[in-house]
Protein backbone atom coordinates (compact mmCIF):
# COMPACT_ATOMS: atom_id res chain seq x y z
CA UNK A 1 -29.23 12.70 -14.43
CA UNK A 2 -26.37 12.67 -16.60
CA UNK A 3 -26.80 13.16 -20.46
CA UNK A 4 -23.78 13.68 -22.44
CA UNK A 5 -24.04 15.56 -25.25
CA UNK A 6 -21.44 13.66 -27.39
CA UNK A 7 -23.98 10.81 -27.47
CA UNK A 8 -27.45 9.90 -29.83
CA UNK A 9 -30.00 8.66 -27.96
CA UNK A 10 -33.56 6.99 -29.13
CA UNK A 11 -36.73 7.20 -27.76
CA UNK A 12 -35.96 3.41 -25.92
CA UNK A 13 -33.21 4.43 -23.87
CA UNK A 14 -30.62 3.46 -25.87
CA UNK A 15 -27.29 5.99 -26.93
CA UNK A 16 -24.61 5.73 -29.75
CA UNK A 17 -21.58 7.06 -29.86
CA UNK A 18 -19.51 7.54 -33.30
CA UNK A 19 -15.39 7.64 -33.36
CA UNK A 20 -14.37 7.10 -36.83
CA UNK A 21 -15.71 3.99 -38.49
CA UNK A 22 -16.53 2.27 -35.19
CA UNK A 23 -19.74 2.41 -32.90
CA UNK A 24 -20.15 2.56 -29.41
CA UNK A 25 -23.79 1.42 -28.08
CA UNK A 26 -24.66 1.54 -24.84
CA UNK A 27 -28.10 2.28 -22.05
CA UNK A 28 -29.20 5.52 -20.17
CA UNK A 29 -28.50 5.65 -16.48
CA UNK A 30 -32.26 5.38 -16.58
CA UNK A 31 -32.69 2.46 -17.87
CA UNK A 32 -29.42 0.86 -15.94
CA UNK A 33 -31.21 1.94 -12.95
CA UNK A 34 -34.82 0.37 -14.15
CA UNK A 35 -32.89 -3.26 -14.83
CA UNK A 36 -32.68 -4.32 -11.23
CA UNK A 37 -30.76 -7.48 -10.69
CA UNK A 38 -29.97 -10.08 -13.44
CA UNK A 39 -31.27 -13.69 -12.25
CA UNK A 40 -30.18 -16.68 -14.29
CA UNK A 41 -34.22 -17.58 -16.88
CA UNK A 42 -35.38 -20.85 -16.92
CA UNK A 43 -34.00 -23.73 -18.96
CA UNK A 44 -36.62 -23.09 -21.57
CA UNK A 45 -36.04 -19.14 -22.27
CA UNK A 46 -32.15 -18.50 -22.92
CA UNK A 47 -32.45 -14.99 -24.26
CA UNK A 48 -34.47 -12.00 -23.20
CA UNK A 49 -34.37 -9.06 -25.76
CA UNK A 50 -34.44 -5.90 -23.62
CA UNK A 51 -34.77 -3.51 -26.49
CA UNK A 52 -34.76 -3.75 -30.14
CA UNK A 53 -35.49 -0.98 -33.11
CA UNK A 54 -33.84 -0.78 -36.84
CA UNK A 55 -30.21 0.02 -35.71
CA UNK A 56 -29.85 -2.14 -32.81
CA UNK A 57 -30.89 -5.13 -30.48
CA UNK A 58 -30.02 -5.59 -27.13
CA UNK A 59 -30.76 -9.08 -25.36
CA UNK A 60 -29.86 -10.69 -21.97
CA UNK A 61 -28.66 -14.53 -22.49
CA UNK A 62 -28.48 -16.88 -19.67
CA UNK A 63 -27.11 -20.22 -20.10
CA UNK A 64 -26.86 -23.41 -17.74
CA UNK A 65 -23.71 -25.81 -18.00
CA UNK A 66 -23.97 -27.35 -21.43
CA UNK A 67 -25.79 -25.12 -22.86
CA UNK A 68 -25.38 -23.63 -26.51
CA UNK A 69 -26.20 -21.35 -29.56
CA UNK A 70 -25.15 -23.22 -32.70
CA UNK A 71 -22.99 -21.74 -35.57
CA UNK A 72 -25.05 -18.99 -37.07
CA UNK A 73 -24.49 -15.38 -38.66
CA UNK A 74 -25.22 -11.94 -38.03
CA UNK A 75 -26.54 -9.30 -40.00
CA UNK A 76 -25.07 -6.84 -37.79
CA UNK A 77 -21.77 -6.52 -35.36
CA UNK A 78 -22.17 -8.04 -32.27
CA UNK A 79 -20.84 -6.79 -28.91
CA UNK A 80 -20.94 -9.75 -26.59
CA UNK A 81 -20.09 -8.54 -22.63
CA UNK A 82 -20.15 -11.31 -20.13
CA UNK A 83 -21.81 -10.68 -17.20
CA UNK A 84 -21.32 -13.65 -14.72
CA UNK A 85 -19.73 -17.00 -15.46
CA UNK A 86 -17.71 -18.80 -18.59
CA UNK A 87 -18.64 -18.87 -21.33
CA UNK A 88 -17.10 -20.31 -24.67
CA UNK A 89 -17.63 -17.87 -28.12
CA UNK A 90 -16.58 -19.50 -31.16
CA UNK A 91 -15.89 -16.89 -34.20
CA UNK A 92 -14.67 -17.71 -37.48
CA UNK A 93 -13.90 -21.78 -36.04
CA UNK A 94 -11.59 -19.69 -32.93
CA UNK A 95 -12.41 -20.19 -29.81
CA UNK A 96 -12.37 -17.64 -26.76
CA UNK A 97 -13.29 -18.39 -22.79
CA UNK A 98 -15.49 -15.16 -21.74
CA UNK A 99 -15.23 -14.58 -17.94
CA UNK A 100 -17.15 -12.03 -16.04
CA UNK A 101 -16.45 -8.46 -17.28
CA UNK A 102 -14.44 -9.53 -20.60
CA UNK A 103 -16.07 -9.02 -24.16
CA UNK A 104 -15.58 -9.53 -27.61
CA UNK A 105 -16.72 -8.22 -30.86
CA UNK A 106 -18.08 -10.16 -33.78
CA UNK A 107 -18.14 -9.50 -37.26
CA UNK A 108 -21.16 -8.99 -39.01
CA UNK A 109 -21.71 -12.09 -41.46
CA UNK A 110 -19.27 -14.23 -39.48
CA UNK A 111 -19.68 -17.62 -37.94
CA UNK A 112 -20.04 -17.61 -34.82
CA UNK A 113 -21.41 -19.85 -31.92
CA UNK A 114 -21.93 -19.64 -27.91
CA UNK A 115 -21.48 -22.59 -25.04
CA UNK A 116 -21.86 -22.22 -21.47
CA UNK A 117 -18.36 -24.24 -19.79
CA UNK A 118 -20.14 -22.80 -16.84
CA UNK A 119 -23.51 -21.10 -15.92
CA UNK A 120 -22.75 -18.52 -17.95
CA UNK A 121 -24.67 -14.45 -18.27
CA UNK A 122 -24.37 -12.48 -21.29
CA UNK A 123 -25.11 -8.82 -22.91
CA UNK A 124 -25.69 -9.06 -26.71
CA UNK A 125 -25.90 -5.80 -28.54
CA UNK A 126 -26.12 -6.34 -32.01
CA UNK A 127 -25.46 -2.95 -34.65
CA UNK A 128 -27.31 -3.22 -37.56
């Protein structure tokens, strides 16, 4: 198994990595290799938090066609990695199309909303 040493890890599989005044958050091996495949929830559950603890929260988001988070804030910054699909992020009234393997980071205590143009799979790690 491979545990770099450069990285803090908690008890939940989770690591953070520290380069200045930025964060880098990510999953064990382990726990990458406990996931299994990501299958698109039903209609009535969008998100799916995976793991969540003081200093961060990590949940899976599937959206159909059409559907949305509306304008909200964060307490933390947000890390949003798209997994499958398009989706549309909206942050600070700017729009950006997400395709599969693209990302973008959200300020803490911005505006920001999400809308699936297409079936549309996200990562959300928030940094609190």
């Amino acid at each position: 198994m491979n545990v770099p040493d450069h990285l803090k890890y908690s008890k939940d599989h989770e690591w953070i990595r520290v380069e200045g005044d930025e964060a880098y958050v990510g999953i064990t091996d382990f726990a990458q290799s406990q996931l299994g495949d990501i299958v698109f929830v039903d209609v009535t559950t969008v998100g799916e938090t995976l793991a969540q603890n003081d200093a961060v929260s990590v949940t899976l988001f599937a959206f159909d066609k059409g559907e949305e988070i509306s304008t909200h804030e964060s307490g933390g910054d947000v890390l949003v990695l798209c997994l499958d699909g398009e989706g549309r992020i909206t942050v600070d009234g700017v729009e950006h199309i997400l395709h599969e393997g693209e990302s973008i980071l959200m300020p803490a205590r911005h505006p920001h909303a999400v809308f699936g143009q297409e079936r549309f799979k996200m990562l959300l790690v928030v940094v609190f």
